[in-house]
Every structure is written in structure tokens, then in C-alpha cells.
Protein backbone atom coordinates (compact mmCIF):
# COMPACT_ATOMS: atom_id res chain seq x y z
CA UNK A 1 13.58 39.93 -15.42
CA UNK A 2 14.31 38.76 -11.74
CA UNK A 3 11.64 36.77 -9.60
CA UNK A 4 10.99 37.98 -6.31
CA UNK A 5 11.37 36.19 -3.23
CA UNK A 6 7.27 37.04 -2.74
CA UNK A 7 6.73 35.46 -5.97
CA UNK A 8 9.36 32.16 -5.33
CA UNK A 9 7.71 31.19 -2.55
CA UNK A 10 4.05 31.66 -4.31
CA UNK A 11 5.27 29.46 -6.78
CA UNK A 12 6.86 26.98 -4.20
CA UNK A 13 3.00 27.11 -2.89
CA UNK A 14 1.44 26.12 -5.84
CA UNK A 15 3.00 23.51 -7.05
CA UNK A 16 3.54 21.93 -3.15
CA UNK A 17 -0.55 22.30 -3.19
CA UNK A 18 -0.76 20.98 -7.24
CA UNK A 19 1.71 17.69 -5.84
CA UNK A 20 -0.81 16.88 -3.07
CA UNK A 21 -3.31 16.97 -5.22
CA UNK A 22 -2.06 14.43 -7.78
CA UNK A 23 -0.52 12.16 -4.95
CA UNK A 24 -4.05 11.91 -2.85
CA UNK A 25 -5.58 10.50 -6.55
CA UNK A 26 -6.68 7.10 -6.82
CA UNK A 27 -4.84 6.80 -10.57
CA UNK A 28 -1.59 8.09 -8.50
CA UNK A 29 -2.09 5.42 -5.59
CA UNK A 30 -3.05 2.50 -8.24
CA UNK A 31 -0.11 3.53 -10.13
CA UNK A 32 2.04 3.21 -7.22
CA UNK A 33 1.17 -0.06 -6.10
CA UNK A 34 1.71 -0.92 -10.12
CA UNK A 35 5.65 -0.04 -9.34
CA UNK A 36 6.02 -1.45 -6.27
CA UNK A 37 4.40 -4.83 -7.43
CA UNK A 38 6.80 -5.07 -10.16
CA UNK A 39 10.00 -3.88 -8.15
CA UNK A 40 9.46 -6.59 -5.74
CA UNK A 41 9.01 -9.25 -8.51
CA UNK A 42 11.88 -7.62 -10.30
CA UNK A 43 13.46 -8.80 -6.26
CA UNK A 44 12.04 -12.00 -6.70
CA UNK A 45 13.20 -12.65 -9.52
CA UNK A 46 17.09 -11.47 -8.70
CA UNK A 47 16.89 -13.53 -5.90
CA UNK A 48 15.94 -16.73 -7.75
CA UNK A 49 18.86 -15.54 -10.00
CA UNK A 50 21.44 -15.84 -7.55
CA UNK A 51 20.20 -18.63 -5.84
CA UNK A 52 20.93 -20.64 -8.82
CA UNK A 53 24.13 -18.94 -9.57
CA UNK A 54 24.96 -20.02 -5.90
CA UNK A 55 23.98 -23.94 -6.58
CA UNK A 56 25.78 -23.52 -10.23
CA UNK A 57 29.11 -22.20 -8.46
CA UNK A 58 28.73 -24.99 -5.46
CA UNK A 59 28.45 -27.57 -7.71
CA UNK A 60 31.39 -26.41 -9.69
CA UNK A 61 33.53 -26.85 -6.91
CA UNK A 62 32.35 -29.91 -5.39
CA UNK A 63 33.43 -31.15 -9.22
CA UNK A 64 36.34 -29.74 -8.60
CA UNK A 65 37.17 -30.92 -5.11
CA UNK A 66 36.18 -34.54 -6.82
CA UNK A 67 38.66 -33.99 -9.97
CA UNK A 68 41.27 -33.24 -7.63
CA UNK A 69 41.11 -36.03 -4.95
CA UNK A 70 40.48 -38.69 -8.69
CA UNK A 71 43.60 -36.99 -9.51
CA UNK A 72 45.99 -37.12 -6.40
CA UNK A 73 44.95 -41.21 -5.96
């Protein structure tokens, strides 16, 4: 059994009209704000991450540069 085109786009309706309703909620907005709170600390957090990868790697090669120079004198 085939859907018509009449009846694909009555379908496209409701649910288009079901979505609004859900996304104009307060629980949908709160819920939202929940996700975006926690991707930017999960951004935070990443950042602090590779800022100390950064300083671990820097200080690696200033050892380095120091190890070499001991070595070469």
C-alpha cells in the first residue's frame, strides 16, 4: 500500500506542527541550556587540556635544548 503525495505532505504537517510544539516547551528550552552548559565546560575543559599539554611539551624541549648545549661544552 502506497502513500499519496496528499497524504506525505499531511504527515510532513503534522509532525512540523507536533516539533514546534515540543521545541516552544519550557522542559525543551531548560533541557537545551542543560547541553549547551555542559558542551561548553566539556570546551573548557579541552582547553585546559591542551594548555597543559602545551607547557608539558615546552618544557620538554627547553630540557632538551639544555641537555644538548651541557652536552656540546
Amino acid at each position: 500500500m502506497t502513500i499519496s503525495k496528499l497524504g506525505c505532505f499531511a504527515i510532513g504537517c503534522a509532525v512540523g506542527v507536533t516539533t514546534l510544539a515540543i521545541v516552544r516547551t519550557a522542559g525543551f528550552k531548560k533541557c537545551c541550556a542543560k547541553v549547551v552548559g555542559a558542551g561548553l565546560a566539556l570546551k573548557d575543559e579541552a582547553q585546559a587540556f591542551v594548555e597543559t599539554v602545551k607547557e608539558d611539551a615546552q618544557d620538554i624541549v627547553a630540557e632538551a635544548k639544555h641537555n644538548n648545549e651541557k652536552a656540546q661544552a
